[in-house]
N, C-alpha and C. Protein backbone atom coordinates (compact mmCIF):
# COMPACT_ATOMS: atom_id res chain seq x y z
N UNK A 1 0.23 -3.94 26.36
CA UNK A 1 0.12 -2.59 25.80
C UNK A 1 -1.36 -2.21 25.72
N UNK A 2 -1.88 -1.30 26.15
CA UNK A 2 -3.24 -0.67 26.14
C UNK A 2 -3.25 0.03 24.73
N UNK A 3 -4.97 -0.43 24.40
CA UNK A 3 -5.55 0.02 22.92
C UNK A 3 -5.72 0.92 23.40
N UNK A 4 -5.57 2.13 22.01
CA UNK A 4 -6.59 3.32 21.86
C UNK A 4 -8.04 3.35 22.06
N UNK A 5 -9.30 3.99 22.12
CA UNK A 5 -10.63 3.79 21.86
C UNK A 5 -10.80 3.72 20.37
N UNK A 6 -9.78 4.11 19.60
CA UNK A 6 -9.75 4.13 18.26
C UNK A 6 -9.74 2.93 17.51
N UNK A 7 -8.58 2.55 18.62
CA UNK A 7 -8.15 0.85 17.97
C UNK A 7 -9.22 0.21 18.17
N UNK A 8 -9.60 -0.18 19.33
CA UNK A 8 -10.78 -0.95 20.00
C UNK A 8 -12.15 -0.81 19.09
N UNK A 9 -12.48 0.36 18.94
CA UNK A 9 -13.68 0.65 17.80
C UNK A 9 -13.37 -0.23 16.55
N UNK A 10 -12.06 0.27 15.92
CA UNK A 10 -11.80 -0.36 14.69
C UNK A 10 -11.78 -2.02 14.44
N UNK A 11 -11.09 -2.25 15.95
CA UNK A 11 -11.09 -4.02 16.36
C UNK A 11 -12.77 -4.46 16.07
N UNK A 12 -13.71 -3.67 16.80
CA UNK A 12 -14.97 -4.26 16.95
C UNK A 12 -15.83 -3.91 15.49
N UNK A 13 -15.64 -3.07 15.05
CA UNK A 13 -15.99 -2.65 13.35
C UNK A 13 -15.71 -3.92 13.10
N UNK A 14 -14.31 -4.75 12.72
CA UNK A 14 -13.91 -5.56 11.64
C UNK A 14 -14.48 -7.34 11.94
N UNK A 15 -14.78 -6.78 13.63
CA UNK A 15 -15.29 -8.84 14.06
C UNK A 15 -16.63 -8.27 13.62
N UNK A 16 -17.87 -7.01 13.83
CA UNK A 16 -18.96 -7.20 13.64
C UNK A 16 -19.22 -6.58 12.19
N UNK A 17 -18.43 -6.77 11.10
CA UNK A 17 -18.32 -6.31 9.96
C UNK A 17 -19.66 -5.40 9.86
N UNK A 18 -19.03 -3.88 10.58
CA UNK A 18 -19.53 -2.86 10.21
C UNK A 18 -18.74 -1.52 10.06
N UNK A 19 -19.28 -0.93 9.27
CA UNK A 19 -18.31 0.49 8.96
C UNK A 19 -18.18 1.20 10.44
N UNK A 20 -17.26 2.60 9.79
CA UNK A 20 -17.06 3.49 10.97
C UNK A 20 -17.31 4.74 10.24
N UNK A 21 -18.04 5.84 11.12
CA UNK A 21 -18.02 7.12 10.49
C UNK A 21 -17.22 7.90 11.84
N UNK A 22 -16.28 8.71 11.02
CA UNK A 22 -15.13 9.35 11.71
C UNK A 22 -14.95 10.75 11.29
N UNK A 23 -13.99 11.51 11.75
CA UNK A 23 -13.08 12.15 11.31
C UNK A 23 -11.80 12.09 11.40
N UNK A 24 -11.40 12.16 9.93
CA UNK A 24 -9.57 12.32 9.76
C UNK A 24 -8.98 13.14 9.61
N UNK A 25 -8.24 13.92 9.81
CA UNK A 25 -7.79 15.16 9.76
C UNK A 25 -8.44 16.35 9.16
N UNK A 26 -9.67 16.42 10.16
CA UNK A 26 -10.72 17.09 9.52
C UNK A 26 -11.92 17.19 9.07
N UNK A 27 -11.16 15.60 8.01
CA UNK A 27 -12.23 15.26 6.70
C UNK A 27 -13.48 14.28 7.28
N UNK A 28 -14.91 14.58 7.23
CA UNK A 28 -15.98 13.35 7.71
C UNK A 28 -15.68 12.20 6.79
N UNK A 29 -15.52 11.14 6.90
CA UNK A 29 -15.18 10.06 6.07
C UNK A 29 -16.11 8.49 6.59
N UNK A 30 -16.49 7.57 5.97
CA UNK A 30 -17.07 6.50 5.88
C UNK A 30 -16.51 5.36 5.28
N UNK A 31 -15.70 4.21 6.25
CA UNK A 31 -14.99 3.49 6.02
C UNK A 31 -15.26 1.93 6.34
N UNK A 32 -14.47 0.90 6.20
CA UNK A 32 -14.14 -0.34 6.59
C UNK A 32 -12.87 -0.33 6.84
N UNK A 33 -12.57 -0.65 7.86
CA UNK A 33 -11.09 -0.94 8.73
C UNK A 33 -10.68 -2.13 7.89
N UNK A 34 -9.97 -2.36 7.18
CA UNK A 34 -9.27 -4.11 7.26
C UNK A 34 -8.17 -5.04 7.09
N UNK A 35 -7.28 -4.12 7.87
CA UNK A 35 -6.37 -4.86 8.42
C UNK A 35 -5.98 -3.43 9.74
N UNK A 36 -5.85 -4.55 11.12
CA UNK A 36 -5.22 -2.85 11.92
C UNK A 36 -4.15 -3.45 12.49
N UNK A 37 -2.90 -2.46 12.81
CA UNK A 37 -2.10 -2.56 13.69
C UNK A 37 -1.08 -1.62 14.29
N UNK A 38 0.25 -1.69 13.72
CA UNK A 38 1.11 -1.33 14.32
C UNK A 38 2.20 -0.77 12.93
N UNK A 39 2.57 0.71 12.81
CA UNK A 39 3.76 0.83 11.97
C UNK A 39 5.01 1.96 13.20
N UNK A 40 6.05 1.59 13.30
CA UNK A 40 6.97 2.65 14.10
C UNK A 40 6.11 3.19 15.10
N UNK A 41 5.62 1.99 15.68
CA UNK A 41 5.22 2.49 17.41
C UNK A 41 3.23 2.92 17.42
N UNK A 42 3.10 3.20 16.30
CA UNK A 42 2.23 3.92 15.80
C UNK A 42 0.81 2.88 15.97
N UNK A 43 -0.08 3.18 16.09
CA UNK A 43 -1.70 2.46 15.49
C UNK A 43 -1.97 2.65 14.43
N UNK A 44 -2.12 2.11 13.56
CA UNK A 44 -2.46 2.19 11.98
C UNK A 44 -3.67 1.18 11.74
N UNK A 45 -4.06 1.66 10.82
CA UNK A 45 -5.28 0.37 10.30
C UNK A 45 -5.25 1.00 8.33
N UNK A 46 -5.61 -0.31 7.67
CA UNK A 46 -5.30 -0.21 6.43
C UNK A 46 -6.94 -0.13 6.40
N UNK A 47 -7.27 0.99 5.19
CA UNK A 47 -9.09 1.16 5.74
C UNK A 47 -9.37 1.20 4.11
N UNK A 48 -11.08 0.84 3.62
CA UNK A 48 -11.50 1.17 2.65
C UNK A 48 -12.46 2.04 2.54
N UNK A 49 -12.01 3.24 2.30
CA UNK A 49 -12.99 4.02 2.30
C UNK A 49 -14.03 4.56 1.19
N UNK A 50 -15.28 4.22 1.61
CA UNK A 50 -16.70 4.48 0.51
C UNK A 50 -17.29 5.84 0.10
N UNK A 51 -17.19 6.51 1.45
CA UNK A 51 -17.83 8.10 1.38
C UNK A 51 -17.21 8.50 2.17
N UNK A 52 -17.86 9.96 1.58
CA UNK A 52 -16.93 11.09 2.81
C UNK A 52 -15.79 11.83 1.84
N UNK A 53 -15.02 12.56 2.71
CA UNK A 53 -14.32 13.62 1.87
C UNK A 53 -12.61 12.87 2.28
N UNK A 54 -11.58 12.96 1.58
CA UNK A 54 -10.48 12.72 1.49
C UNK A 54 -9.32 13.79 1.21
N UNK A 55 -8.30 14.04 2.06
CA UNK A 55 -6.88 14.97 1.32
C UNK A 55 -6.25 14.47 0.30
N UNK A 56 -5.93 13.20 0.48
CA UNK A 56 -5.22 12.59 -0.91
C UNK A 56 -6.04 11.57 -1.39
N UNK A 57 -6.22 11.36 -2.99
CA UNK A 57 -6.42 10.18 -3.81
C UNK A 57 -7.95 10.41 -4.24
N UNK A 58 -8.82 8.99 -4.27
CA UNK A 58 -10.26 9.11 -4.66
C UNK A 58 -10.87 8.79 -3.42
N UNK A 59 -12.07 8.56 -3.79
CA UNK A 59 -13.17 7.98 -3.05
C UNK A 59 -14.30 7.15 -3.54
N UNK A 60 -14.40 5.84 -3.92
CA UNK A 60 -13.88 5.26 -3.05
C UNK A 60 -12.36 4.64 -3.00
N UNK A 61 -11.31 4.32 -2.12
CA UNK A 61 -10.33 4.03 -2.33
C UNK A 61 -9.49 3.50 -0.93
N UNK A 62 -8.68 3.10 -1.13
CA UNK A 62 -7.85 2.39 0.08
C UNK A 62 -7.25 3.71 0.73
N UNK A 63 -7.25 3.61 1.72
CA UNK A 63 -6.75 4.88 2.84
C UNK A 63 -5.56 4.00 3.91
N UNK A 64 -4.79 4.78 4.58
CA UNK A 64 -3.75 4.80 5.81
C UNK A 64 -3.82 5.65 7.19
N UNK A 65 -4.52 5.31 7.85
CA UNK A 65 -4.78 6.16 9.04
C UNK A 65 -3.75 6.06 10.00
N UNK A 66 -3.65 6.72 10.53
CA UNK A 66 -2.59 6.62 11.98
C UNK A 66 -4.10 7.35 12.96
N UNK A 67 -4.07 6.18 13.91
CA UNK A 67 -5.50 6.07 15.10
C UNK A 67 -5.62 7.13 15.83
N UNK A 68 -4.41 7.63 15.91
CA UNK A 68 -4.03 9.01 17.19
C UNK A 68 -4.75 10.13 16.43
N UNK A 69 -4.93 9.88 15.02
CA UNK A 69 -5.49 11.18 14.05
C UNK A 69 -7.11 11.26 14.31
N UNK A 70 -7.64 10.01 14.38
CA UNK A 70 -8.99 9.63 14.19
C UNK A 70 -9.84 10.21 15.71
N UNK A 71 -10.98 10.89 14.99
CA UNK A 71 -11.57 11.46 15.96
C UNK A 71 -13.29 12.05 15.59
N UNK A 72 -13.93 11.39 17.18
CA UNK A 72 -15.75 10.99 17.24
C UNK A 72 -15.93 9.59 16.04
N UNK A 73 -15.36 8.82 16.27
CA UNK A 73 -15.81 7.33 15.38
C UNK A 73 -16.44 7.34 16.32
N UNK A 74 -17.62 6.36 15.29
CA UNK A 74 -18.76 6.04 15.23
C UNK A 74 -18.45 4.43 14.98
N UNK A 75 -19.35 3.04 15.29
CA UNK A 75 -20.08 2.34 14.69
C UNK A 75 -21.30 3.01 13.76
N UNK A 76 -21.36 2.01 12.46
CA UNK A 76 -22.82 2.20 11.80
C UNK A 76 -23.35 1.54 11.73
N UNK A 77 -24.74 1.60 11.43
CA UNK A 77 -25.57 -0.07 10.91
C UNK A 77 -25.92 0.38 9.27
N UNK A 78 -24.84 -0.15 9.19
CA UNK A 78 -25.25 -0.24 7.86
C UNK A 78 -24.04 -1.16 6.86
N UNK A 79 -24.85 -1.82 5.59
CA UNK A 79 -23.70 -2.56 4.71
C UNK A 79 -22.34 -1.93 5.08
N UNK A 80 -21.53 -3.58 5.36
CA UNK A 80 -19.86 -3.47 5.13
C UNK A 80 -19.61 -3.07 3.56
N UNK A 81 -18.83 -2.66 3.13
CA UNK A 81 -18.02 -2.50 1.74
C UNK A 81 -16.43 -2.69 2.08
N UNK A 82 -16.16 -3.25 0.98
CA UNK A 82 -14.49 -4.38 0.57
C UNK A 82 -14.48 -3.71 -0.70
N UNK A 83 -12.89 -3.87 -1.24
CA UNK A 83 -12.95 -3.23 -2.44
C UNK A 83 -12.89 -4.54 -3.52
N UNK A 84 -13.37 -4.06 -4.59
CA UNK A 84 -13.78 -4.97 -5.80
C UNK A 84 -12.24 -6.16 -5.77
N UNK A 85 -12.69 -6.94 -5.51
CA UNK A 85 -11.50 -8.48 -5.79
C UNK A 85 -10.74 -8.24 -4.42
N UNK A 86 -11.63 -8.04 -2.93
CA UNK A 86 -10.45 -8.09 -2.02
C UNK A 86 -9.01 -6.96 -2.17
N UNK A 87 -8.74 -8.01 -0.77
CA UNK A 87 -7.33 -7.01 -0.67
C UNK A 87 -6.12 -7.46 -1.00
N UNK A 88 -5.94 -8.54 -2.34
CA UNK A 88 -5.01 -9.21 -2.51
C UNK A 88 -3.31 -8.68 -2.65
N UNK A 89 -3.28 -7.49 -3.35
CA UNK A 89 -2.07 -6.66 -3.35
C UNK A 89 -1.10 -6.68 -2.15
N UNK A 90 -0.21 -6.16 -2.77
CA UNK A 90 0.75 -5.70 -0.93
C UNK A 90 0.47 -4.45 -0.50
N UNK A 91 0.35 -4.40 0.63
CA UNK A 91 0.33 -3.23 1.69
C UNK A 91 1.57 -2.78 2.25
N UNK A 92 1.87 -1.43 2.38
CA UNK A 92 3.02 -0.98 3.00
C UNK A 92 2.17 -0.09 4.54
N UNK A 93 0.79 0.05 4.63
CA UNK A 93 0.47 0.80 5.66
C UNK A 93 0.47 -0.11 7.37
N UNK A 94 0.64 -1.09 7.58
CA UNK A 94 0.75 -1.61 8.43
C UNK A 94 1.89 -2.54 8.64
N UNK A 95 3.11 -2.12 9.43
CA UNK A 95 4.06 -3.14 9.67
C UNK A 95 3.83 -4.59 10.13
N UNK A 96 2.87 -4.21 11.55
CA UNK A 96 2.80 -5.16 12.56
C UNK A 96 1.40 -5.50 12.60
N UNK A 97 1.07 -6.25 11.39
CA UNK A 97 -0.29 -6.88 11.40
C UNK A 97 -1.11 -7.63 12.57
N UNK A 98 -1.52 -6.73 13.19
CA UNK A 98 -2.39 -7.30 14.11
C UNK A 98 -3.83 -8.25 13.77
N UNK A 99 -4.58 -7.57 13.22
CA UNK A 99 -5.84 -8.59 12.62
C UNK A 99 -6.16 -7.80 11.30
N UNK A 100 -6.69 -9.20 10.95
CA UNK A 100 -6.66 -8.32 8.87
C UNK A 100 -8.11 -9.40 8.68
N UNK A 101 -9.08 -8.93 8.13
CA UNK A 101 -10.63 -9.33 7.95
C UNK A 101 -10.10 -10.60 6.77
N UNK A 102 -9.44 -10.56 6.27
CA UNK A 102 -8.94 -11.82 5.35
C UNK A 102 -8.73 -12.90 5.64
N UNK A 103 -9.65 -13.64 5.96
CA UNK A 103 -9.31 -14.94 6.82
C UNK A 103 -8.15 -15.44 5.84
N UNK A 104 -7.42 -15.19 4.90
CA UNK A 104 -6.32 -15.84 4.36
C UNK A 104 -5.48 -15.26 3.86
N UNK A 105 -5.53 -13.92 5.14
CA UNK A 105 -4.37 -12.98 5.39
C UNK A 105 -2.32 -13.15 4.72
N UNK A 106 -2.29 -13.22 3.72
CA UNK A 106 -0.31 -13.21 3.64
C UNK A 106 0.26 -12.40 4.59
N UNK A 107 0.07 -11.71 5.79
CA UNK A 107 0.28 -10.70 6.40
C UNK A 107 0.54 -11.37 7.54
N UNK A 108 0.22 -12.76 7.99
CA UNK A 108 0.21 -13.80 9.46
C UNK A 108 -0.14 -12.72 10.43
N UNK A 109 -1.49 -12.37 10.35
CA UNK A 109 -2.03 -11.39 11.46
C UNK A 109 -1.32 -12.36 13.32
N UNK A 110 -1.16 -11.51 14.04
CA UNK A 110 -0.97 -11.83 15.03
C UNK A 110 -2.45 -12.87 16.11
N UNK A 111 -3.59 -12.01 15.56
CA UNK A 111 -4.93 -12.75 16.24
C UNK A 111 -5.81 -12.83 14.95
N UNK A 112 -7.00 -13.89 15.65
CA UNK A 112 -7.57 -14.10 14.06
C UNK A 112 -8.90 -13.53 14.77
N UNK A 113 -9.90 -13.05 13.79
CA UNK A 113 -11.07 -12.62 14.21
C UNK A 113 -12.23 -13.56 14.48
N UNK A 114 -13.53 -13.51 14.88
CA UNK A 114 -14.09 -14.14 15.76
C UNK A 114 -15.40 -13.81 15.31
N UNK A 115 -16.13 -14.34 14.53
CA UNK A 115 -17.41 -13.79 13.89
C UNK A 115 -18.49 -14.42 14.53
């Protein structure tokens, strides 16, 4: 199955733990990808987002992207950000865990990352 440029960006964000500056439906936003994959066919990545503007919730805060939405990502150089104590909770935004920055993922990512 062929990646998006979306996916692929987000893949290379999470091995060279660096953010992405994007747009999401609209909104300029400043994130960490960390976990990406697959929900109902879909590209998804479970993201933490630091800055930037949001439709629903806070900032900073855990976000749900669908990849097909995401548009002009960027790599940055600049500090990764994780949210305070990890991502230990459950996630409902990614079915088909492809890679998750948690080297001790509950999610059995399909590939492990490569630092």
């Amino acid at each position: 199955m062929a990646r998006s440029a979306a996916y692929r960006l987000f893949h290379r964000a999470m091995a060279e733990r660096r953010p992405v500056a994007c747009l999401y439906n609209g909104h300029a936003r400043a994130l960490c990808p960390i976990i990406l994959g697959h929900s109902d066919g879909a590209e998804k990545a479970l993201v933490w987002q630091f800055a930037g503007d949001a439709e629903h919730g806070r900032v900073p805060g855990w976000k749900c992207l669908i990849l097909s939405e995401v548009a002009n990502a960027t790599l940055v150089d600049a500090p990764w950000h994780e949210a305070p104590g990890q991502h230990s909770g459950p996630q409902s935004c990614v079915k088909e865990v492809d890679l998750d920055v948690n080297p001790a993922s509950p999610y059995a990512p399909k590939r492990r990352l490569r630092r």
